[in-house]
PDB file of N, CA and C in Angstrom:
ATOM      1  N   UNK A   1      48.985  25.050  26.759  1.00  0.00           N
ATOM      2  CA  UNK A   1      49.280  24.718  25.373  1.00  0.00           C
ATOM      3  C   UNK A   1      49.104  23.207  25.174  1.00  0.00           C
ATOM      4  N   UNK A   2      48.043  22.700  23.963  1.00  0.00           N
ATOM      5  CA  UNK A   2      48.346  21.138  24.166  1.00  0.00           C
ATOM      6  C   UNK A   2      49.113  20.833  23.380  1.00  0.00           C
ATOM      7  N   UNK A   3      49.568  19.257  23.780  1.00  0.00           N
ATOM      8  CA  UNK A   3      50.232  18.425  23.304  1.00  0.00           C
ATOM      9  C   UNK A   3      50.615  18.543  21.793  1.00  0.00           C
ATOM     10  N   UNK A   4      51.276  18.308  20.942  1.00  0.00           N
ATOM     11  CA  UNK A   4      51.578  17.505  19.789  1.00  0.00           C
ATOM     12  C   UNK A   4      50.831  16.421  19.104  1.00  0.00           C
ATOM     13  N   UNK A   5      50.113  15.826  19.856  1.00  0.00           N
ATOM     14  CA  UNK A   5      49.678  15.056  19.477  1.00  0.00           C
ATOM     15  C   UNK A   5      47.962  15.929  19.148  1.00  0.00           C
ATOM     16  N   UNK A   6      47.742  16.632  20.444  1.00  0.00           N
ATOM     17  CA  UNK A   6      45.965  17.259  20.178  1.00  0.00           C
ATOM     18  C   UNK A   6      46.705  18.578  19.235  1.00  0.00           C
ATOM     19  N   UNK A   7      47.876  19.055  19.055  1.00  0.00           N
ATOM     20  CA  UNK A   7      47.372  20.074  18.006  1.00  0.00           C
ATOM     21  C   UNK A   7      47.385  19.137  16.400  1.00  0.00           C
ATOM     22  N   UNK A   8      48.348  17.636  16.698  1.00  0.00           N
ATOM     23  CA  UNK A   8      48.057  17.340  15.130  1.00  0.00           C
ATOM     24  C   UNK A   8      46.448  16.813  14.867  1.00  0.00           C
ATOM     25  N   UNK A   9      45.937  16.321  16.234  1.00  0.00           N
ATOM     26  CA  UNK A   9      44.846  15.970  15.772  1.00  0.00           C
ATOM     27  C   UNK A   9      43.945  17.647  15.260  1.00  0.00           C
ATOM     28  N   UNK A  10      43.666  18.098  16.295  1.00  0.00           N
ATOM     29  CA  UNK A  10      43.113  19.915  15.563  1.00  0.00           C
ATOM     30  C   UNK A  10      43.599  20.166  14.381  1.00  0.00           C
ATOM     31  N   UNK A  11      44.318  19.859  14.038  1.00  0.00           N
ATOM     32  CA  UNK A  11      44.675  20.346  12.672  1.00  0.00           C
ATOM     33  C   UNK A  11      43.987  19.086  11.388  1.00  0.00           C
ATOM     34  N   UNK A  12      44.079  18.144  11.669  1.00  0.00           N
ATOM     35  CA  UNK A  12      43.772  17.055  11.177  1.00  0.00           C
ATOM     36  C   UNK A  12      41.992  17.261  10.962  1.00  0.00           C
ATOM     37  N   UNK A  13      41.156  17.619  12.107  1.00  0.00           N
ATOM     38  CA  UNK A  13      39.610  17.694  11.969  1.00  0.00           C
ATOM     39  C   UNK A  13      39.782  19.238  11.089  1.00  0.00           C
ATOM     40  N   UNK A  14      40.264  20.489  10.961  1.00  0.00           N
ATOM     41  CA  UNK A  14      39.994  21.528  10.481  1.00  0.00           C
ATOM     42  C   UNK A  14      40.431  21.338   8.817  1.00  0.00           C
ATOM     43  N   UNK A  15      41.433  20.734   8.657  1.00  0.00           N
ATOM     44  CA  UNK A  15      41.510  19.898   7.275  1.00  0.00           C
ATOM     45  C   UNK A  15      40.237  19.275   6.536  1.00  0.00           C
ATOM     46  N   UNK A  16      39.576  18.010   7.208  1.00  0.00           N
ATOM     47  CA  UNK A  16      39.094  17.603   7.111  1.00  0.00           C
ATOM     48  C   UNK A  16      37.760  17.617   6.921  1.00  0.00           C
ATOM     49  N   UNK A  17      37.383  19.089   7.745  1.00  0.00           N
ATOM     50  CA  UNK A  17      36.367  20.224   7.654  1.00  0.00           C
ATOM     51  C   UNK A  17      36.241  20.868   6.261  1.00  0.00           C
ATOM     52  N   UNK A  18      37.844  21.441   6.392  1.00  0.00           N
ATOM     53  CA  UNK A  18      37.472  22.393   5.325  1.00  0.00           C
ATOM     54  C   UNK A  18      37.490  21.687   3.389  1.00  0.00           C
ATOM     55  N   UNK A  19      37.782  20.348   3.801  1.00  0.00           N
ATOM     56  CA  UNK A  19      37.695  19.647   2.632  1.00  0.00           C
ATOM     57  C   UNK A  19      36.461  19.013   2.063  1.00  0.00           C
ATOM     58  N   UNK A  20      35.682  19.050   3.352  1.00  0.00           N
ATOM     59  CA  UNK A  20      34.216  18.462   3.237  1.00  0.00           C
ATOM     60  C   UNK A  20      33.398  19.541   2.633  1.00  0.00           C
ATOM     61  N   UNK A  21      33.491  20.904   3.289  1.00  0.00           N
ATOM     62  CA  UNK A  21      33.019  22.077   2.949  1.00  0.00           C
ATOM     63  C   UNK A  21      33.442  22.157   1.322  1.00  0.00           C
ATOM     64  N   UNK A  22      34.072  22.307   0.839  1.00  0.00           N
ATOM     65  CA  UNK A  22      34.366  22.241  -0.443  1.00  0.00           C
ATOM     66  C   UNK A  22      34.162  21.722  -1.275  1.00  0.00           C
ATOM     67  N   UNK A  23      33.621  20.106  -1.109  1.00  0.00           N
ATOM     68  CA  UNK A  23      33.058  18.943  -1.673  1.00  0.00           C
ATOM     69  C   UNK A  23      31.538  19.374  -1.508  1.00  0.00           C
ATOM     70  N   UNK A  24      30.647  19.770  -0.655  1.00  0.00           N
ATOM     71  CA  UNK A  24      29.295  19.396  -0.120  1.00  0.00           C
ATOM     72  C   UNK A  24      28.400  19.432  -1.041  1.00  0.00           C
ATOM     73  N   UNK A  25      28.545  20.020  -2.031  1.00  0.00           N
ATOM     74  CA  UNK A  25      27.593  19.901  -2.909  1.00  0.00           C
ATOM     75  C   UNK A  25      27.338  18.698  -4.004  1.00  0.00           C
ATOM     76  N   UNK A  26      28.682  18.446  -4.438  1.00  0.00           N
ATOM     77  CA  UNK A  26      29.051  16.695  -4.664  1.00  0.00           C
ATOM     78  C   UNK A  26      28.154  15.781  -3.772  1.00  0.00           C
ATOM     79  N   UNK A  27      28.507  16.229  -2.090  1.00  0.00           N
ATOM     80  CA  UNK A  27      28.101  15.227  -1.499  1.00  0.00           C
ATOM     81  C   UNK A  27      26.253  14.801  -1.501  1.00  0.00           C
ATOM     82  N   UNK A  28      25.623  16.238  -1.668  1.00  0.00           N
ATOM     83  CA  UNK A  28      24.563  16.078  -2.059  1.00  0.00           C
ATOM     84  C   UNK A  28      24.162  17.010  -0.421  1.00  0.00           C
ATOM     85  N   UNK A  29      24.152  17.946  -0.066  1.00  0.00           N
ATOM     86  CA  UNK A  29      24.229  18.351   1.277  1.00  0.00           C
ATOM     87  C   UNK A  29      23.674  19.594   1.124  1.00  0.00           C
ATOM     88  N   UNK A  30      23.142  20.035   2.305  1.00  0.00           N
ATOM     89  CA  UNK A  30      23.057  21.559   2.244  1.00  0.00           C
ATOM     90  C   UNK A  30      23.438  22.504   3.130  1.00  0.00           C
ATOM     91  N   UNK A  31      24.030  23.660   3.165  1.00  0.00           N
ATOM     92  CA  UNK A  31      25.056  24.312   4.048  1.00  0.00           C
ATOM     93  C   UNK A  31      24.103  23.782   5.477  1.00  0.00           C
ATOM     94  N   UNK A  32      23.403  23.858   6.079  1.00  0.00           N
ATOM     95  CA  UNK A  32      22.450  23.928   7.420  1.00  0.00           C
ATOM     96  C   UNK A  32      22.849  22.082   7.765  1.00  0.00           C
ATOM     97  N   UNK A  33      22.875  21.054   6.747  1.00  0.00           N
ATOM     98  CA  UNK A  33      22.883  19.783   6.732  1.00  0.00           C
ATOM     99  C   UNK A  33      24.296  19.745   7.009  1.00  0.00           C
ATOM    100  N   UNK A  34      25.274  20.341   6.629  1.00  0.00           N
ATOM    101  CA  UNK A  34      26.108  19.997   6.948  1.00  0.00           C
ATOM    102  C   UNK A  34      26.703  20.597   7.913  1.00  0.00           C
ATOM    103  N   UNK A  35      26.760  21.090   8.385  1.00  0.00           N
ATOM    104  CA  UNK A  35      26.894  22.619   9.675  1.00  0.00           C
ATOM    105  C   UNK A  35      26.286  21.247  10.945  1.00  0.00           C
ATOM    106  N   UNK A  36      25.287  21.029  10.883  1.00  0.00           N
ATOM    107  CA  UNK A  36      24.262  19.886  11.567  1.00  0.00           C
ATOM    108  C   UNK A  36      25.231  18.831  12.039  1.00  0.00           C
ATOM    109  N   UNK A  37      25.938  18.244  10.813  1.00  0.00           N
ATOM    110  CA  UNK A  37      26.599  16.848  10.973  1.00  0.00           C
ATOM    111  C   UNK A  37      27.656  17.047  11.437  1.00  0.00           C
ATOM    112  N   UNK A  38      28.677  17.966  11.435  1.00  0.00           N
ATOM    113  CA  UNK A  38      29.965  18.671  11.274  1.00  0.00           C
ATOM    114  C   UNK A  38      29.769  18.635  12.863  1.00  0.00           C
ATOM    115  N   UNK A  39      28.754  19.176  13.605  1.00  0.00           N
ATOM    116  CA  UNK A  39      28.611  19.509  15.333  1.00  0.00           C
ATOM    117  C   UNK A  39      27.858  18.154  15.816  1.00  0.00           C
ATOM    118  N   UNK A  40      27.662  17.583  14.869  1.00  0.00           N
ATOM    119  CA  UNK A  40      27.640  16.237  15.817  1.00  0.00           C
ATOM    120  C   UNK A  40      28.509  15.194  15.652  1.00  0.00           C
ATOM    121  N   UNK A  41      29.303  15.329  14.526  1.00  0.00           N
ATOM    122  CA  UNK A  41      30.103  14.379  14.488  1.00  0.00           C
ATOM    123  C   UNK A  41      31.212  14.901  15.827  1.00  0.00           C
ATOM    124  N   UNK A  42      31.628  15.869  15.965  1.00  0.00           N
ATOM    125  CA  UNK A  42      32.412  16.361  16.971  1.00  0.00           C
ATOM    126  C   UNK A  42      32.136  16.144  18.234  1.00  0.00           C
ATOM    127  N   UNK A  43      30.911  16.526  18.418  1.00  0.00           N
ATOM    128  CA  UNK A  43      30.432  16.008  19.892  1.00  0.00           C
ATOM    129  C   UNK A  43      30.185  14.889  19.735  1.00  0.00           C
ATOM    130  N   UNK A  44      30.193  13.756  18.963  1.00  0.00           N
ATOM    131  CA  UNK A  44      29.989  12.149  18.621  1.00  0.00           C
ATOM    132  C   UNK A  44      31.353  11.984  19.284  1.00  0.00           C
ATOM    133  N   UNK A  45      32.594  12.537  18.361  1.00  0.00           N
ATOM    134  CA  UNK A  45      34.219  12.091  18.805  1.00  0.00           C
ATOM    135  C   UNK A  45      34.489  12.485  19.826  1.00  0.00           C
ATOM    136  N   UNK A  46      33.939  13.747  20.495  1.00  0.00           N
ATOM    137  CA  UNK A  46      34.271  13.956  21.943  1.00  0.00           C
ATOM    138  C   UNK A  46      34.061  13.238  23.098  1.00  0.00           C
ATOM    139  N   UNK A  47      32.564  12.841  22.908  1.00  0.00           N
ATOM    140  CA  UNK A  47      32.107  11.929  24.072  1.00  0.00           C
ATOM    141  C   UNK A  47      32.225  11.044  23.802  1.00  0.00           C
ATOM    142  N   UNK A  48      32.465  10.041  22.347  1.00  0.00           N
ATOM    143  CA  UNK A  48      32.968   8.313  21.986  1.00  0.00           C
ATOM    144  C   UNK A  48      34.639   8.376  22.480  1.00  0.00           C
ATOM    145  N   UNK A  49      35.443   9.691  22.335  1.00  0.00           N
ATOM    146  CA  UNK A  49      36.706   9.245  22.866  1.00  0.00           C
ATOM    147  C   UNK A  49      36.921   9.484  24.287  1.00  0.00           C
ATOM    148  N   UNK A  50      35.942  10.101  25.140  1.00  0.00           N
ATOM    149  CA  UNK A  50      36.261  10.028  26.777  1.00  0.00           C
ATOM    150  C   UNK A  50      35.489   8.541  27.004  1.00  0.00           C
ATOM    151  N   UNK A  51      34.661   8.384  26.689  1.00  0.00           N
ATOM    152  CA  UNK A  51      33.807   6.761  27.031  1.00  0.00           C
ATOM    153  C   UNK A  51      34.688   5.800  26.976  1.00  0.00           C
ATOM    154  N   UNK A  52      34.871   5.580  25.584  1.00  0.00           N
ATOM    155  CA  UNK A  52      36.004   4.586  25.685  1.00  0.00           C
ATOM    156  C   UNK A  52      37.518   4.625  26.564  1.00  0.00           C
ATOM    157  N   UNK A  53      37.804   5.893  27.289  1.00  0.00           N
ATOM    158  CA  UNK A  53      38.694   6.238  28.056  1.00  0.00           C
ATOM    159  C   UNK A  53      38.360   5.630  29.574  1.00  0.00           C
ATOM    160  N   UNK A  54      37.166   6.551  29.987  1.00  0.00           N
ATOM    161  CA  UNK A  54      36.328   5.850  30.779  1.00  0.00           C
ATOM    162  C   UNK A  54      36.357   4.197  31.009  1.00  0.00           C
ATOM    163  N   UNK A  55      35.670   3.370  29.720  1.00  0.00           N
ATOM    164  CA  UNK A  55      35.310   2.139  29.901  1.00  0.00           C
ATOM    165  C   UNK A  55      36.642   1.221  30.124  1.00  0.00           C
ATOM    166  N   UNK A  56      37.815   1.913  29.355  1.00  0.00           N
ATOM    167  CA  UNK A  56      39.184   1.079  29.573  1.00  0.00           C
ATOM    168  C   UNK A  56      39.887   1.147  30.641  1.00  0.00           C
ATOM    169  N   UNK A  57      39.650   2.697  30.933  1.00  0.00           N
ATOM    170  CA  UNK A  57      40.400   2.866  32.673  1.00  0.00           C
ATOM    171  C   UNK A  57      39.786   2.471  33.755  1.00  0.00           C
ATOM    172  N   UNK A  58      38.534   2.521  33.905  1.00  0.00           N
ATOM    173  CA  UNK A  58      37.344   2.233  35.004  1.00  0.00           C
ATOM    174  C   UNK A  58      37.804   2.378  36.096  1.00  0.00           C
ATOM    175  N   UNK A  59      38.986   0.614  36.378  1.00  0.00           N
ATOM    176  CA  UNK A  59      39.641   1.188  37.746  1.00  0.00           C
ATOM    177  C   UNK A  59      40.155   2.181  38.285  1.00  0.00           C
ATOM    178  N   UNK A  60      40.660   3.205  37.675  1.00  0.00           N
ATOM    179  CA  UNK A  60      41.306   4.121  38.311  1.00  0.00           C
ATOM    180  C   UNK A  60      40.020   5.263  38.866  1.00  0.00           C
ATOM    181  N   UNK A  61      38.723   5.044  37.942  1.00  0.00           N
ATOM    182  CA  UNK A  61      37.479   6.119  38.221  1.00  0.00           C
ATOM    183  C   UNK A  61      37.312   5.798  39.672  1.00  0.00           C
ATOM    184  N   UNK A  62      37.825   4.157  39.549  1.00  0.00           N
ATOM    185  CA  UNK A  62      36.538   3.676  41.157  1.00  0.00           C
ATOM    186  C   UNK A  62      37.214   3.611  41.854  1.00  0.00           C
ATOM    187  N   UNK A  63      38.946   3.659  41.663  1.00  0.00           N
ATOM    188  CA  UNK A  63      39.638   3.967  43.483  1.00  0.00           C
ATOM    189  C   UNK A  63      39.565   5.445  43.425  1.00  0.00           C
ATOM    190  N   UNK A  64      39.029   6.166  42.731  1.00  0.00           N
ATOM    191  CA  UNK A  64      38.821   7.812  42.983  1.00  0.00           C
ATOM    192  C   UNK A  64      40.196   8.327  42.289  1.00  0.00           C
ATOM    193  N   UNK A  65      41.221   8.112  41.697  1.00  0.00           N
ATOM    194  CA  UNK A  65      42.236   8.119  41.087  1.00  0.00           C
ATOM    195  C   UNK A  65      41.938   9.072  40.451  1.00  0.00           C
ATOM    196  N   UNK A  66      40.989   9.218  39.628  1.00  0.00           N
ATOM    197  CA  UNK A  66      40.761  10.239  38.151  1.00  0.00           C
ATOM    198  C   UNK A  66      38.819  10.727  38.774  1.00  0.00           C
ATOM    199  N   UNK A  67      38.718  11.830  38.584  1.00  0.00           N
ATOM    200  CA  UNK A  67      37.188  12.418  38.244  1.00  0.00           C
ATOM    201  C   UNK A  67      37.021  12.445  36.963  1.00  0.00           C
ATOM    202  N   UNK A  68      35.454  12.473  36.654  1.00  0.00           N
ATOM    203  CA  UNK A  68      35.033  12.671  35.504  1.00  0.00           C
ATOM    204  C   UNK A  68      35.366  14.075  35.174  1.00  0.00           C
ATOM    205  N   UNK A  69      34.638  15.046  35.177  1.00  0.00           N
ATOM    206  CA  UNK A  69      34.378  16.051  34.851  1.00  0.00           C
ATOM    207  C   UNK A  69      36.264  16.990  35.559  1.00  0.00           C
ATOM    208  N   UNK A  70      36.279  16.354  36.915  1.00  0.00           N
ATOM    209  CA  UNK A  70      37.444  17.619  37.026  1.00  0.00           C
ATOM    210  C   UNK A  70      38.891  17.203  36.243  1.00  0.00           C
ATOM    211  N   UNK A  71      38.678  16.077  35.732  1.00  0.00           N
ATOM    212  CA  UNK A  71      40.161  15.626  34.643  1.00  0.00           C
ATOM    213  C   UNK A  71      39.784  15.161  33.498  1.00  0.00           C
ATOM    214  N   UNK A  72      38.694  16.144  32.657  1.00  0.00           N
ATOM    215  CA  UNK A  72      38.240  16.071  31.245  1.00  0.00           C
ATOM    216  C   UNK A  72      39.232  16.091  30.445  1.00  0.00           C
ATOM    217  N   UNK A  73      40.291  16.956  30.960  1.00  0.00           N
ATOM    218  CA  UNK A  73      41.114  17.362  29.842  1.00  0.00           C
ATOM    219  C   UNK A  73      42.377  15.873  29.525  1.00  0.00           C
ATOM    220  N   UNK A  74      41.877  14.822  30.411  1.00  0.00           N
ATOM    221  CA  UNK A  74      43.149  14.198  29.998  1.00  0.00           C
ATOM    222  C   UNK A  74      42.605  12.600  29.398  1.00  0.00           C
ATOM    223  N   UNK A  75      42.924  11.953  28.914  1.00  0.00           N
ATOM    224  CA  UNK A  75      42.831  10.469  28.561  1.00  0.00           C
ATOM    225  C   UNK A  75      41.444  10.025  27.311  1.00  0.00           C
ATOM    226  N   UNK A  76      41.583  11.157  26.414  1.00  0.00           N
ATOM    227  CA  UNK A  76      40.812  10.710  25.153  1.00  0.00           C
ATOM    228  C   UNK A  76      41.455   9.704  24.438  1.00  0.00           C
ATOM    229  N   UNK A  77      40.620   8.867  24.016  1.00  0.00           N
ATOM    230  CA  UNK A  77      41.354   7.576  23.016  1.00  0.00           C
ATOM    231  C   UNK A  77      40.750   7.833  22.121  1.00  0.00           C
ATOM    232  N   UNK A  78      41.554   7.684  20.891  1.00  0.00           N
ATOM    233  CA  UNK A  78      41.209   7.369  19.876  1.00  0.00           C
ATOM    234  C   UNK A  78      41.317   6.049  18.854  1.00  0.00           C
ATOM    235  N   UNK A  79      41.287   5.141  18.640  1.00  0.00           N
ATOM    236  CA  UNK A  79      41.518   3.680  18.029  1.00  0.00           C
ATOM    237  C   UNK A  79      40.955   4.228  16.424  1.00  0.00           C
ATOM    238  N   UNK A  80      42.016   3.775  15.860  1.00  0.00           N
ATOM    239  CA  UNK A  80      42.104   3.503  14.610  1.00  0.00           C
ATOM    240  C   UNK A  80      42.145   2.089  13.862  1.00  0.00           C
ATOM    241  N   UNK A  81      41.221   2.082  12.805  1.00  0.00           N
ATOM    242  CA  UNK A  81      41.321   0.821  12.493  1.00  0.00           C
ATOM    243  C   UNK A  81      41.513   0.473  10.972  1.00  0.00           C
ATOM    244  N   UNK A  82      42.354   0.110  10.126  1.00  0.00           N
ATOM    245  CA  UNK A  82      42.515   0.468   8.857  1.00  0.00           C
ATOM    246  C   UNK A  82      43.082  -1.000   8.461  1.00  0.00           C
ATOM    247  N   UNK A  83      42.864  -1.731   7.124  1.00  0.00           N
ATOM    248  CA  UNK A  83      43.500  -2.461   6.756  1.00  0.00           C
ATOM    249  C   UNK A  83      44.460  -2.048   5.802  1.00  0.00           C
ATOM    250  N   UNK A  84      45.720  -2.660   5.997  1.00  0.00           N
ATOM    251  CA  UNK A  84      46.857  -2.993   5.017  1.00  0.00           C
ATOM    252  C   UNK A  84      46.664  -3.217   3.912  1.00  0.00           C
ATOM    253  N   UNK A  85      47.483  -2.888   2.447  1.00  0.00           N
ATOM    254  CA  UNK A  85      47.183  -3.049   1.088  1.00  0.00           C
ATOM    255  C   UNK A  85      48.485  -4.178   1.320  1.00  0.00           C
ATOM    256  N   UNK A  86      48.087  -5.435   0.942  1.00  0.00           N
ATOM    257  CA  UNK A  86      49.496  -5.696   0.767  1.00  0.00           C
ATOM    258  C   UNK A  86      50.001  -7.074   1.509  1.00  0.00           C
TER     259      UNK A  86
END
């Protein structure tokens, strides 16, 4: 079962999905165009948040601490970056 934190994020991309889907024609899109972007933006956030996991932990890859592939499931980052109103 994951975390709290990966089911708010899952819930957060299926939102976010299904709000885009609803807009797309606004957006100027077409079901196949967006179906397209939707699976790469995902596999974009999948492999941009293990990389940057990767690039910040490093040391622990190179005393053998962590594997790539056999401890996928742990240390995605995500960085947020937003300015303040105010």
């Amino acid at each position: 079962m994951p975390n709290a934190f990966g089911q708010f994020a899952a819930i957060g991309c299926i939102v976010t999905v299904v709000w885009l889907w609803r807009h797309r024609r606004g957006i100027g899109v077409t079901d196949s165009e967006f179906w397209i972007a939707m699976w790469l933006l995902l596999a974009g956030g999948i492999g941009g948040a293990k990389l940057l996991f990767v690039v910040l932990g490093w040391e622990h890859y190179a005393r053998g601490e962590l594997r790539l592939w056999g401890d996928f499931g742990i240390g995605f980052v995500f960085w947020l970056f937003w300015k303040s109103s105010g």
